[in-house]
Protein backbone atom coordinates (compact mmCIF):
# COMPACT_ATOMS: atom_id res chain seq x y z
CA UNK A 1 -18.85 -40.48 -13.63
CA UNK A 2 -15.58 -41.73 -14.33
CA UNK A 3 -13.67 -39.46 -12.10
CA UNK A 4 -16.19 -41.00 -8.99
CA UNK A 5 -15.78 -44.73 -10.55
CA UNK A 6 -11.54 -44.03 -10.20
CA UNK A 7 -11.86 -42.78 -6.76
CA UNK A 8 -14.14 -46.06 -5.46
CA UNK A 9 -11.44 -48.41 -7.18
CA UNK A 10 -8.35 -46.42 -4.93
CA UNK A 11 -9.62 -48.45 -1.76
CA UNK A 12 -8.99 -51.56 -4.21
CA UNK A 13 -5.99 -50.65 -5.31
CA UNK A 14 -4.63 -49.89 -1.62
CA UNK A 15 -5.26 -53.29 -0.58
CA UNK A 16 -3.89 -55.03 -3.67
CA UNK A 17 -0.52 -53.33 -3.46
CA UNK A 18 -0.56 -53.16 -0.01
CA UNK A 19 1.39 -56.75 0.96
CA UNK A 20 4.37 -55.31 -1.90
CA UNK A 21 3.98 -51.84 -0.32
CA UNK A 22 5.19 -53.60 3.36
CA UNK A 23 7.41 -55.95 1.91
CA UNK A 24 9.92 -53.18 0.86
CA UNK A 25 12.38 -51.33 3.05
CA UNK A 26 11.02 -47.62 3.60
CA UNK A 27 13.65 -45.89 2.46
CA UNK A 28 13.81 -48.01 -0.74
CA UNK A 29 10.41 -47.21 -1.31
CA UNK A 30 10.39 -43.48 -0.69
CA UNK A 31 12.42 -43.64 -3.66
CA UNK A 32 10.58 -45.92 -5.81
CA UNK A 33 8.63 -44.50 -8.15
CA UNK A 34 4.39 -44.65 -7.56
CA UNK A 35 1.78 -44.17 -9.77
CA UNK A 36 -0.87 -42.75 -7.89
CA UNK A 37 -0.96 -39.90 -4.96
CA UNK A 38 -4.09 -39.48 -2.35
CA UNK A 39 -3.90 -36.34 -1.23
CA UNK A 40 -5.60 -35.68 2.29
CA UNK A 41 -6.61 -32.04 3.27
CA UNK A 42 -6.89 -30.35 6.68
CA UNK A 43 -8.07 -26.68 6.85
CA UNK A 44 -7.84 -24.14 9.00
CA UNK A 45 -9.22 -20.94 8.14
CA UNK A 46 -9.86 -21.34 4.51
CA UNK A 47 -12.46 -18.47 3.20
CA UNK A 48 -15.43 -20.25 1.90
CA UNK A 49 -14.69 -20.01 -1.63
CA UNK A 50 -16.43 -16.65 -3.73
CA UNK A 51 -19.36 -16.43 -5.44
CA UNK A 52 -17.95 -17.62 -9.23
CA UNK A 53 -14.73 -19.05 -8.37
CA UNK A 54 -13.50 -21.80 -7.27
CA UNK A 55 -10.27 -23.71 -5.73
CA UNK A 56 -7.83 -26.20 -7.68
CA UNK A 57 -4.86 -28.07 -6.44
CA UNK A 58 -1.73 -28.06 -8.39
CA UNK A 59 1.61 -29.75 -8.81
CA UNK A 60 4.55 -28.34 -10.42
CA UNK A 61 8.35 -28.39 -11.40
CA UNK A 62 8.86 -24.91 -10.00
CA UNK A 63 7.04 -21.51 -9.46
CA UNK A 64 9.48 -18.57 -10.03
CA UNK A 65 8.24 -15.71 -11.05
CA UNK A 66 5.21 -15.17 -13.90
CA UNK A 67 6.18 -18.40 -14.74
CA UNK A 68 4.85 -22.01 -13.27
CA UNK A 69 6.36 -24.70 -15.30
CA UNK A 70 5.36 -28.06 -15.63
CA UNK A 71 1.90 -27.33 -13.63
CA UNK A 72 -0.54 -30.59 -13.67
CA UNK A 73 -3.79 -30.12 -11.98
CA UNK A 74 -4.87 -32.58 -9.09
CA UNK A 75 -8.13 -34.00 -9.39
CA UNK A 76 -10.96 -31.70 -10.44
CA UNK A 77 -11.54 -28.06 -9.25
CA UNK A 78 -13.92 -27.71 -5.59
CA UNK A 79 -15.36 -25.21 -3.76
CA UNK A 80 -15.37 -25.02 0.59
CA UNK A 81 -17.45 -23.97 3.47
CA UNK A 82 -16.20 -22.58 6.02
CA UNK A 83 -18.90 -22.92 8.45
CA UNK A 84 -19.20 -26.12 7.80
CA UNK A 85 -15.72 -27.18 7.10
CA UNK A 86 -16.77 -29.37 4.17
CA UNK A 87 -15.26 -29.26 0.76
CA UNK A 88 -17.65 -29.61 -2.66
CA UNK A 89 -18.42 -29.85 -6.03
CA UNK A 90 -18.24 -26.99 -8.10
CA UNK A 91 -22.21 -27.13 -8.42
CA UNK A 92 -22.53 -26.75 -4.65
CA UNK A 93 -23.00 -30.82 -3.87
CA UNK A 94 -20.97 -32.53 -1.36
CA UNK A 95 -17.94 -34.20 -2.93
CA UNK A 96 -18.02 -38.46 -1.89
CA UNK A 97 -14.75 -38.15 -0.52
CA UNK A 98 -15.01 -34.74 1.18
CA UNK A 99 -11.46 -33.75 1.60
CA UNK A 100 -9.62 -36.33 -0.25
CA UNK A 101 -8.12 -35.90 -3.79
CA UNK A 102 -7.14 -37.79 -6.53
CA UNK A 103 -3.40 -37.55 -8.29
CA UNK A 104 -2.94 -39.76 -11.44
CA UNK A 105 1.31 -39.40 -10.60
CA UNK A 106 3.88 -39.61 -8.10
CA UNK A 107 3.76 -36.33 -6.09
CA UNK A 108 7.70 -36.44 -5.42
CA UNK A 109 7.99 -35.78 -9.13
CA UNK A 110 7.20 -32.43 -8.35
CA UNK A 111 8.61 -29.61 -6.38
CA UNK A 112 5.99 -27.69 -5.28
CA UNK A 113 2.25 -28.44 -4.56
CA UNK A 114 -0.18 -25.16 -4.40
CA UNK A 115 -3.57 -24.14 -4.25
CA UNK A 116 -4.62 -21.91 -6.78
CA UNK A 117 -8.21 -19.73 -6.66
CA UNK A 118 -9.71 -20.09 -10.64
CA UNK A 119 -12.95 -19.00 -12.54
CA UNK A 120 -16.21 -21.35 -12.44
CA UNK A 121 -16.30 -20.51 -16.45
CA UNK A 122 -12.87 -21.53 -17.10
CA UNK A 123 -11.86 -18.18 -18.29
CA UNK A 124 -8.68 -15.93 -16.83
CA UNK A 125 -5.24 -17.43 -16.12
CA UNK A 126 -4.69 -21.44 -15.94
CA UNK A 127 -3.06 -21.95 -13.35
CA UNK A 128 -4.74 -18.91 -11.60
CA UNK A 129 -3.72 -16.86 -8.71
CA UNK A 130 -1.73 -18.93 -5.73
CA UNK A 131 -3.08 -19.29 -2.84
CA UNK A 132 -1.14 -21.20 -0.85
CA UNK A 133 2.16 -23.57 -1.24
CA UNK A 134 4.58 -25.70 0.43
CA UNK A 135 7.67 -27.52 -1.18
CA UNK A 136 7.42 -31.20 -1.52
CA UNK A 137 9.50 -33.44 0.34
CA UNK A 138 10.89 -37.07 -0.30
CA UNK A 139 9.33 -38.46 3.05
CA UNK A 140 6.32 -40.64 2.34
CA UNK A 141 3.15 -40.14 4.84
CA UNK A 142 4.27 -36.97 4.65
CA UNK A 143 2.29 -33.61 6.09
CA UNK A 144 2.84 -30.37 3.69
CA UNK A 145 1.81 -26.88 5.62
CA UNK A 146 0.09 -24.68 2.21
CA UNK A 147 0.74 -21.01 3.10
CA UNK A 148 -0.01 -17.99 1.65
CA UNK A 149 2.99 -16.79 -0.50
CA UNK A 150 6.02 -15.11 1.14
CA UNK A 151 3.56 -14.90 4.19
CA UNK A 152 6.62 -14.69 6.90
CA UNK A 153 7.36 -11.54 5.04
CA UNK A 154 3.78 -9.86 5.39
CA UNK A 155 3.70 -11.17 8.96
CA UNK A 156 6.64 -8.78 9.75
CA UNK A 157 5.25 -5.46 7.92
CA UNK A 158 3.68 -3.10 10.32
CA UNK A 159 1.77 -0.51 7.90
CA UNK A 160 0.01 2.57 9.32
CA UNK A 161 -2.59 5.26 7.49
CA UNK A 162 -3.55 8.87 8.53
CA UNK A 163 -6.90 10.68 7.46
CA UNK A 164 -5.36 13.93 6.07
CA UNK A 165 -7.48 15.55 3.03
CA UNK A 166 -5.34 16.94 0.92
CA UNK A 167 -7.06 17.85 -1.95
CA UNK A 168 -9.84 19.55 -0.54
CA UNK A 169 -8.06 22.73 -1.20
CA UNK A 170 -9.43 26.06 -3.00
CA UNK A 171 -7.86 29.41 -4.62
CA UNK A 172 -8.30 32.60 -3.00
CA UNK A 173 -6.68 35.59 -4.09
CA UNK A 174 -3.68 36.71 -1.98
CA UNK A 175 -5.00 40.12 -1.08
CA UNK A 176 -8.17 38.43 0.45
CA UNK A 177 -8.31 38.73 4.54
CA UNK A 178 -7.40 35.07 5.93
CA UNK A 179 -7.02 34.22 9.22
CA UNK A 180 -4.23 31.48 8.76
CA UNK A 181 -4.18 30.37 12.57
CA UNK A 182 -7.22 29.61 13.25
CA UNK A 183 -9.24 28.95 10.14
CA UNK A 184 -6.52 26.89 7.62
CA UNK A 185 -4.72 24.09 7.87
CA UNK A 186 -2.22 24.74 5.40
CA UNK A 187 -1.38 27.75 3.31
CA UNK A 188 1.11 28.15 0.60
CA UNK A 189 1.62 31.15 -1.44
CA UNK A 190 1.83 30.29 -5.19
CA UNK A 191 1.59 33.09 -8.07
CA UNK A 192 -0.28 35.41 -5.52
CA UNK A 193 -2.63 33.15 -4.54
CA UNK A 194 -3.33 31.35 -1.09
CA UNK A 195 -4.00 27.57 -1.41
CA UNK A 196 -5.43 26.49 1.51
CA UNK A 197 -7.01 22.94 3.39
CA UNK A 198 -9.95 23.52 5.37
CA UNK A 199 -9.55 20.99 8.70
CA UNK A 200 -12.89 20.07 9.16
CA UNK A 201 -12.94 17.71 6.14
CA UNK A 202 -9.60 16.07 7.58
CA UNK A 203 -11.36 12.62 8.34
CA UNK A 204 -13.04 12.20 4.75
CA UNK A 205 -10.08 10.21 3.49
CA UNK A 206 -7.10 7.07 4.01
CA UNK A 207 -3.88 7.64 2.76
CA UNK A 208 -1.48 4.51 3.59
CA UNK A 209 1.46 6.80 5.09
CA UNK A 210 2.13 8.97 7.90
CA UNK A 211 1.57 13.00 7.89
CA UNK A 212 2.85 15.87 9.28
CA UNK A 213 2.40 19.42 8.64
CA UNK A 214 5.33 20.82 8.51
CA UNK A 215 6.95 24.74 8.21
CA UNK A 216 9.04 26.17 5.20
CA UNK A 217 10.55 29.52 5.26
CA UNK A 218 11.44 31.88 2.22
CA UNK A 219 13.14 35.15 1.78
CA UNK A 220 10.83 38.03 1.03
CA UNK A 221 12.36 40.42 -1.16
CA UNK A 222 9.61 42.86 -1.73
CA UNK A 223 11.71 45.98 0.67
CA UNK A 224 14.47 47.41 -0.91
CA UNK A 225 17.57 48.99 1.53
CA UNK A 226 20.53 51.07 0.06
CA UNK A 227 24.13 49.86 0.85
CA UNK A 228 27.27 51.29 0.40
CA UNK A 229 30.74 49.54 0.07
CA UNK A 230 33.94 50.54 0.53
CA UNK A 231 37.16 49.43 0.06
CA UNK A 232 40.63 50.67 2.00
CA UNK A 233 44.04 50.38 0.16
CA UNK A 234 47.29 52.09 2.22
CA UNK A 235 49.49 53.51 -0.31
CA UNK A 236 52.88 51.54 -0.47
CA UNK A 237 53.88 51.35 -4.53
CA UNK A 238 57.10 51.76 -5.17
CA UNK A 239 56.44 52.49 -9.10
CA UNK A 240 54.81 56.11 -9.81
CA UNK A 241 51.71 54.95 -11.70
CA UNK A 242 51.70 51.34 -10.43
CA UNK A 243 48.03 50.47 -10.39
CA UNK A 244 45.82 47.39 -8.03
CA UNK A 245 42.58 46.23 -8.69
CA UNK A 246 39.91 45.18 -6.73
CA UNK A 247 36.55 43.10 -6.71
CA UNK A 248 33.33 44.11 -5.69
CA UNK A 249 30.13 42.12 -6.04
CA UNK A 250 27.24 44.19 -7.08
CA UNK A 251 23.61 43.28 -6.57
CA UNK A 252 21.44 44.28 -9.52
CA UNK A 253 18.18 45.87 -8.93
CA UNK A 254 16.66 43.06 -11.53
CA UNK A 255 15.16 40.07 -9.71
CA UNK A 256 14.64 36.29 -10.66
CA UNK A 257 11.86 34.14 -9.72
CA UNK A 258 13.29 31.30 -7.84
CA UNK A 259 10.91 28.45 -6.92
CA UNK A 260 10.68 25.31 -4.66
CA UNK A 261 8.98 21.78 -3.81
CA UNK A 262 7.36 21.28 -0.47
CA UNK A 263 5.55 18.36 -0.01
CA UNK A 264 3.43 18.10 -3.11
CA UNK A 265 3.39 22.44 -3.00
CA UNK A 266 5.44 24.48 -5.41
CA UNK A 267 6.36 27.81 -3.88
CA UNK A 268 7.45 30.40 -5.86
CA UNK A 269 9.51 33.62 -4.33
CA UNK A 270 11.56 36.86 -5.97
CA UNK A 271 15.41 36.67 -5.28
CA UNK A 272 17.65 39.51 -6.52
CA UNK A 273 20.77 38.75 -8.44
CA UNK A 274 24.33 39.90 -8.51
CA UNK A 275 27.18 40.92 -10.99
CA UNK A 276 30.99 41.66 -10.40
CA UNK A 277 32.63 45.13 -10.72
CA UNK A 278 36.30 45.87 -10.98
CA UNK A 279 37.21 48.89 -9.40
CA UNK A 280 41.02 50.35 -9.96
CA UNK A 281 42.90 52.00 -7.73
CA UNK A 282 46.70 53.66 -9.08
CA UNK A 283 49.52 54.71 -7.08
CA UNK A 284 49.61 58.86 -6.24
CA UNK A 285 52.74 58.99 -4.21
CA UNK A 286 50.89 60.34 -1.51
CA UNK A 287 51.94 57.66 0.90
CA UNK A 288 48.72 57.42 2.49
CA UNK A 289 45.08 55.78 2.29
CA UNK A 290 43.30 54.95 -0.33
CA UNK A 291 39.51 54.54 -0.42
CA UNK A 292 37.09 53.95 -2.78
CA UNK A 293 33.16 53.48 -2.68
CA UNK A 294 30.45 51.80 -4.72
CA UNK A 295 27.50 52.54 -4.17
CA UNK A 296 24.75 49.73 -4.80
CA UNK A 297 20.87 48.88 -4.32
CA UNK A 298 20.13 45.27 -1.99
CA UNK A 299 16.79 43.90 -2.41
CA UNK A 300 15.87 42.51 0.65
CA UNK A 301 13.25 41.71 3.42
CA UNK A 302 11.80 39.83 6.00
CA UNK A 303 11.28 35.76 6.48
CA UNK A 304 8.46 34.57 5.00
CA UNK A 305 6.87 31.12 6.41
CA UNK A 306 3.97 28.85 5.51
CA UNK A 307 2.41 25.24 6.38
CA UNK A 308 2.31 22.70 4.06
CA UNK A 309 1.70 18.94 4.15
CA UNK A 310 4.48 16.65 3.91
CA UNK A 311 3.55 12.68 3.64
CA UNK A 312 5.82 10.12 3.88
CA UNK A 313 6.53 6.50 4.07
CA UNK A 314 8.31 4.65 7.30
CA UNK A 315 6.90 0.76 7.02
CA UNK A 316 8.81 -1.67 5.27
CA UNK A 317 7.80 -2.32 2.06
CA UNK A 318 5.27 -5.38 1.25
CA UNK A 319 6.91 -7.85 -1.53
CA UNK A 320 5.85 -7.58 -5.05
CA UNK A 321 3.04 -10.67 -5.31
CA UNK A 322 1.72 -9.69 -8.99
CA UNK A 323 4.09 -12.26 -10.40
CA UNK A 324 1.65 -14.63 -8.13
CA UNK A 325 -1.25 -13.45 -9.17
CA UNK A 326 -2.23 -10.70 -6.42
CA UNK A 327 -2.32 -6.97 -6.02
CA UNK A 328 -3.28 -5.58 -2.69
CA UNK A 329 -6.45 -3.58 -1.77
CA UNK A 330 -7.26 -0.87 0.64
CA UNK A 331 -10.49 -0.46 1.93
CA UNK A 332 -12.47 1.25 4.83
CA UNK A 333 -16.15 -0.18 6.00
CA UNK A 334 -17.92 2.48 7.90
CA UNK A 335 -21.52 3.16 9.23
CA UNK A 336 -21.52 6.95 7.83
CA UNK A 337 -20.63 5.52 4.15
CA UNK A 338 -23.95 3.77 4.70
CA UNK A 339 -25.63 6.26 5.55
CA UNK A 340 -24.97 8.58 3.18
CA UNK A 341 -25.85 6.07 0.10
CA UNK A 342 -21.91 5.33 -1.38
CA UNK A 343 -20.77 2.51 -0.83
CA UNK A 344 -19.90 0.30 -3.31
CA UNK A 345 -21.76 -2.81 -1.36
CA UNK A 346 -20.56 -4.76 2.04
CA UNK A 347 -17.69 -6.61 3.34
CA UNK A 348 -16.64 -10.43 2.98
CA UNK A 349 -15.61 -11.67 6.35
CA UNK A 350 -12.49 -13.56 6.36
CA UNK A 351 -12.29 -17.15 7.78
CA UNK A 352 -11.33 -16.21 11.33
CA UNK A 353 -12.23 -18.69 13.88
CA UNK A 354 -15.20 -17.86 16.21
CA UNK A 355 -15.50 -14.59 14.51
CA UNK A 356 -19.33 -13.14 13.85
CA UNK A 357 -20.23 -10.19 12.22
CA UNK A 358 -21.10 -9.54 15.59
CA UNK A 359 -18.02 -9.16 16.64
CA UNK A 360 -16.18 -6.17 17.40
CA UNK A 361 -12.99 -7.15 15.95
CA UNK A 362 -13.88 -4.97 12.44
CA UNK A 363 -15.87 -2.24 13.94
CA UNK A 364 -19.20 -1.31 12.17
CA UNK A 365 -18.95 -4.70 10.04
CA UNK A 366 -22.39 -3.79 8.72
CA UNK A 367 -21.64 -0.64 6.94
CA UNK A 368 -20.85 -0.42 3.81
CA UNK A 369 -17.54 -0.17 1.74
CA UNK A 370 -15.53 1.99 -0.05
CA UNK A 371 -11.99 0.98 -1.96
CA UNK A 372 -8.98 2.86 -1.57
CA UNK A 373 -7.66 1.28 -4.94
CA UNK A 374 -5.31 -1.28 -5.60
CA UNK A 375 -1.56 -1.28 -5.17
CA UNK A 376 1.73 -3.39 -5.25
CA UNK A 377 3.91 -1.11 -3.51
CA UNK A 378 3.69 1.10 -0.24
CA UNK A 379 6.00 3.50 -1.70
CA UNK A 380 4.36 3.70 -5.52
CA UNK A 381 0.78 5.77 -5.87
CA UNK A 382 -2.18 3.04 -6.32
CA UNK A 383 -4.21 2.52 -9.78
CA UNK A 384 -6.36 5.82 -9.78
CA UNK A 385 -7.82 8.33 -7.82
CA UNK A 386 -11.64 8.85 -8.76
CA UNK A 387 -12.19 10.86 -5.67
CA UNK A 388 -10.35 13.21 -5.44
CA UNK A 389 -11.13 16.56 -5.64
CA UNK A 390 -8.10 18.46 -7.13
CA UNK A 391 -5.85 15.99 -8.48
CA UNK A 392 -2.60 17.95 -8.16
CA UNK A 393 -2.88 17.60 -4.30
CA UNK A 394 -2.19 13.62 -4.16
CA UNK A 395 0.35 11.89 -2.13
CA UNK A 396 2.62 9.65 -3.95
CA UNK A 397 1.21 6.89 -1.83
CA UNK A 398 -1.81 4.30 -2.02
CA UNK A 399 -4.97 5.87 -0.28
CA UNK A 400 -7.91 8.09 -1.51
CA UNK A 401 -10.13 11.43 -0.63
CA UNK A 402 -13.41 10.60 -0.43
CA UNK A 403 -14.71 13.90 -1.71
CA UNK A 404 -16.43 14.04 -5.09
CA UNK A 405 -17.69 11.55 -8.11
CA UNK A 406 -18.86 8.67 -5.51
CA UNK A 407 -20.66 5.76 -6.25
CA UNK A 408 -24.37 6.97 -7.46
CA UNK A 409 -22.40 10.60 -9.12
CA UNK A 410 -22.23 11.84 -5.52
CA UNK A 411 -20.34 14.97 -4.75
CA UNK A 412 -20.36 14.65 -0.81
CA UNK A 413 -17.52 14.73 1.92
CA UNK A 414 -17.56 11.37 3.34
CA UNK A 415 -16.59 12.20 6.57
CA UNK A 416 -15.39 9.14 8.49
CA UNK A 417 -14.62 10.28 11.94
CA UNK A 418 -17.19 12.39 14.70
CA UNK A 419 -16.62 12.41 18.24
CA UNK A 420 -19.60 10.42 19.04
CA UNK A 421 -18.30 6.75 18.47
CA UNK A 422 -15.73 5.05 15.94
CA UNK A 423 -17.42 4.82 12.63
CA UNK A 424 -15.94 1.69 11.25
CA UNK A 425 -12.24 0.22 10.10
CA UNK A 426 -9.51 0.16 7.65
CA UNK A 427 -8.21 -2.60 5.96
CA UNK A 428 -5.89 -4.06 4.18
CA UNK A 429 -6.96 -7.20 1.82
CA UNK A 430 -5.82 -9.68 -0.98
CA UNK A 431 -7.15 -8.75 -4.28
CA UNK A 432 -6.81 -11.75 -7.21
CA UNK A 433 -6.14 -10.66 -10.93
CA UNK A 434 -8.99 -12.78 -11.66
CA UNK A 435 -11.63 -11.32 -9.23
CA UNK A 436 -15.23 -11.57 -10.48
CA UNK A 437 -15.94 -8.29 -8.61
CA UNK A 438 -15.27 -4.98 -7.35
CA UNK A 439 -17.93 -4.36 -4.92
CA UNK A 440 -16.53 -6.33 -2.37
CA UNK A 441 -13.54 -7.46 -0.44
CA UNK A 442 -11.92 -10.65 -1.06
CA UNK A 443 -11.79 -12.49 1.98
CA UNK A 444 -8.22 -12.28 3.12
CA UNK A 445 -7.53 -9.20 5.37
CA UNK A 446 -3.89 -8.81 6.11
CA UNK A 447 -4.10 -5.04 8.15
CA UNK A 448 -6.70 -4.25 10.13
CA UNK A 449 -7.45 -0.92 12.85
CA UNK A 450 -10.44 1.16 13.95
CA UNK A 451 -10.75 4.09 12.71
CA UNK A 452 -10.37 7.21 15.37
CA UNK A 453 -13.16 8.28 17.45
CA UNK A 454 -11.89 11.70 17.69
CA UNK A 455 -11.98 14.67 15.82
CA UNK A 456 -8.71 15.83 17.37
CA UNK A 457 -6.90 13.12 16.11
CA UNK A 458 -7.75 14.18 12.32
CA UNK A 459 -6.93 17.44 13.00
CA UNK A 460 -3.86 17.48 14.20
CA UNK A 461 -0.83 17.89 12.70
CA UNK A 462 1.06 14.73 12.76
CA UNK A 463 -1.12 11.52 12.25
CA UNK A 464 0.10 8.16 12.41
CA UNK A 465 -2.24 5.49 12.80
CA UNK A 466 -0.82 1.53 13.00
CA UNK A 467 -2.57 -1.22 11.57
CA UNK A 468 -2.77 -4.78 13.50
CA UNK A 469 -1.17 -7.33 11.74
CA UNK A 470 -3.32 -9.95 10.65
CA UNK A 471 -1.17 -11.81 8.05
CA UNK A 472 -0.47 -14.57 10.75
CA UNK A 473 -0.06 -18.75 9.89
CA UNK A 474 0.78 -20.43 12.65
CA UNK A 475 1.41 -23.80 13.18
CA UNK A 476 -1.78 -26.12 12.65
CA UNK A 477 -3.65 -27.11 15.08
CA UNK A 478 -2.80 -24.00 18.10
CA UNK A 479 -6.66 -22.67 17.52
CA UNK A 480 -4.97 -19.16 16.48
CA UNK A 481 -8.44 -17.49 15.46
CA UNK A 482 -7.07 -14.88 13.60
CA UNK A 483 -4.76 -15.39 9.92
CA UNK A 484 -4.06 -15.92 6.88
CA UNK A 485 -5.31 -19.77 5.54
CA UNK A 486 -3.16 -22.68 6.18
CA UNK A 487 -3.78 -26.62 5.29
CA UNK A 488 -2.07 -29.73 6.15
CA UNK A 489 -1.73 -31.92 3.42
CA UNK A 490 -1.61 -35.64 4.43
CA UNK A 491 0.21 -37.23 1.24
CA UNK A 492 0.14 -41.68 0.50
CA UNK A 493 1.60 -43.08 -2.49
CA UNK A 494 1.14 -46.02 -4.28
């Protein structure tokens, strides 16, 4: 009650200090110090705020790094609708003053002003993940713009993903009859075995990279072919006796086991070794050519060459935001995850204007989700990799089979791509450290694409799919439907 009582007596207060507030020069005043701030906010696609959490504005004397010194909270947490566009209580009721809050100091004490997204409960980090910021200025009547951090940045990233299964493979023994060109989609000879990918479950999987399967080539020493050598020495010593030597490289018979990385493949061949021989050769007085020979063994052979799968990163990489409170997420939304009972639940919709989950813009909305896993680098592997099916065949990257230990203890290839119709999307959201769950999205998507509708396009042997940008904040007011959040704060002190 007394936080409601304080906010009827502000329309007091404005018109008893209002006749001083004139009477001043501006600029003197700007730099006068006030007592109390009304803070005015404007939103533009703001998620309605998760089930459990809820928003608080801040104020503070800098934000650099884990640390945010000097933080005050601004009036009392709220919650928002976005349908509606109306801000509220915490306990779901309208708040008197809707969109206007309530600072007991003088905002241009501060440097920054931020929105931060915190527990109902209280619990997990105070201040909690930031939303959105601007710097203050020293203008009074002044309009902030709060932005998602270092947004310009993610606005410039173009990130891509390709559907490659990698770890789908199985051992067969070498001697067993495989037809490599029609049946595998990569082979690589290891220890006398054939590991091999079948294509058909290409398309059960998201890896945040691009792939190409690419050829290596080895020396097979399994033939062996006798050489001889010789060496030619006209006779011109002087001396009687005089002697010359000469050297001769031999190759031993005795081979070593030389081995090498391709992709995430370790192929292992035979390579013969060599030693030197000194062979002498002594003046006869002869006054004519000299030869010698040395007879030696060469191990050697044909080219060998295999397939293997090389992934790789070419987007720029998207800044570190765990010192603000965020990891990112990847997740695909598809009708056949649905349908085959293994998804972890359904997606949040971001706060895009005139968007429906109608609406084509995320195909296949209504399907149901998997996650990818969580990340803060595009060049760094994500936090795990429960589905997997052999985990020695993972790209260093973010991304995920979808092959075994699903949601519900399923063993079943999720295959995400027919050539009927496009199954559903991939995407690329904002995760908080302090999210209440993990069976959904939370609702800020920053990459967004279809996934193919093709077959061929999974099985082929360079994939590159690019996401749309969606990290967009334009300028208030320009009716872009599709971004990141943004709100104009309206500032008065007095």
């Amino acid at each position: 009650m007394l936080r409601r009582h304080t906010r009827l007596l502000v329309p007091a207060l404005v018109v008893t200090v209002a006749t001083l507030w004139w009477g001043c020069t501006q600029p003197e005043d700007i730099l006068a110090d006030k007592s109390i701030t009304v803070v005015h906010l404007l939103a533009e696609r703001l998620p309605t705020t998760p089930p459990g959490m809820t928003y608080q504005l801040w104020a503070a004397d800098t934000i650099e790094y884990d640390s945010l010194h000097g933080s005050v909270p601004m009036d009392e947490p709220f919650t928002y609708r976005f349908e509606e566009n109306t801000f509220h209580e915490v306990d779901g009721t309208a708040r008197p003053d809707s969109n206007r809050f309530l600072f007991a100091g003088d905002i241009l004490g501060y440097q920054w002003i931020f929105m931060t997204v915190q527990l109902i409960d209280g619990s997990g980090p105070v201040p909690g993940p930031v939303m959105l910021m601007d710097t203050v200025t020293r203008t009074d009547y002044s309009e902030l713009n709060l932005v998602f951090p270092f947004s310009d940045s993610l606005l410039s990233i173009a990130m891509e993903f390709n559907m490659e299964t990698p770890s789908d493979g199985k051992i067969f023994s070498y001697l067993d009859t495989l037809d490599r060109d029609t049946i595998y989609d990569s082979i690589v000879v290891l220890d006398d075995t054939i590991w091999f990918t079948d294509p058909e479950v290409d398309g059960a999987a998201i890896w945040f990279s691009t792939y190409a399967e690419l050829t290596y080539t080895v020396q097979d020493t399994t033939a062996l072919v006798d050489w001889t050598i010789t060496t030619s020495y006209y006779d011109t010593f002087n001396t009687p006796g005089e002697c010359i030597t000469s050297i001769v490289n031999i190759f031993d018979t005795v081979s070593s086991i030389e081995e090498k990385v391709y992709g995430f493949d370790t192929v292992r061949w035979q390579m013969v070794t060599y030693s030197q021989e000194t062979v002498t050769i002594c003046d006869t007085g002869q006054g004519h050519l000299l030869k010698t020979s040395v007879e030696l063994i060469y191990e050697t052979g044909p080219i060998n060459s295999g397939r293997y799968d090389h992934f790789t990163q070419v987007a720029i990489d998207v800044p570190d935001l765990r010192r603000m409170g965020w990891w990112y997420q990847g997740w695909v939304v598809s009708s056949v995850i649905e349908e085959l009972g293994v998804g972890v639940g359904e997606i949040t919709p971001p706060a895009w204007v005139g968007f429906n989950r109608h609406d084509t813009a995320i195909h296949a909305i209504d399907g149901e989700l998997l996650s990818t896993g969580l990340f803060h680098s595009l060049y760094l592997p994500d936090d795990g990799n429960p589905y997997v099916d052999t985990a020695i065949r993972v790209p260093p990257y973010p991304g995920e089979d979808f092959l075994k230990n699903l949601p519900g203890g399923q063993d079943v290839e999720v295959n995400l791509v027919n050539d009927d119709a496009i199954t559903g999307s991939a995407f690329i959201a904002m995760h908080p450290v302090n999210a209440v769950t993990d069976t959904t999205n939370f609702p800020l998507i920053i990459q967004l694409r279809d996934l193919p509708w093709t077959r061929f396009d999974v099985e082929d042997d360079r994939q590159q799919f690019i996401m749309f940008n969606k990290a967009n904040t334009n300028t208030f007011g320009m009716g872009q439907s599709v971004g990141l959040p943004q709100v104009r704060v309206r500032i008065q002190r007095f």
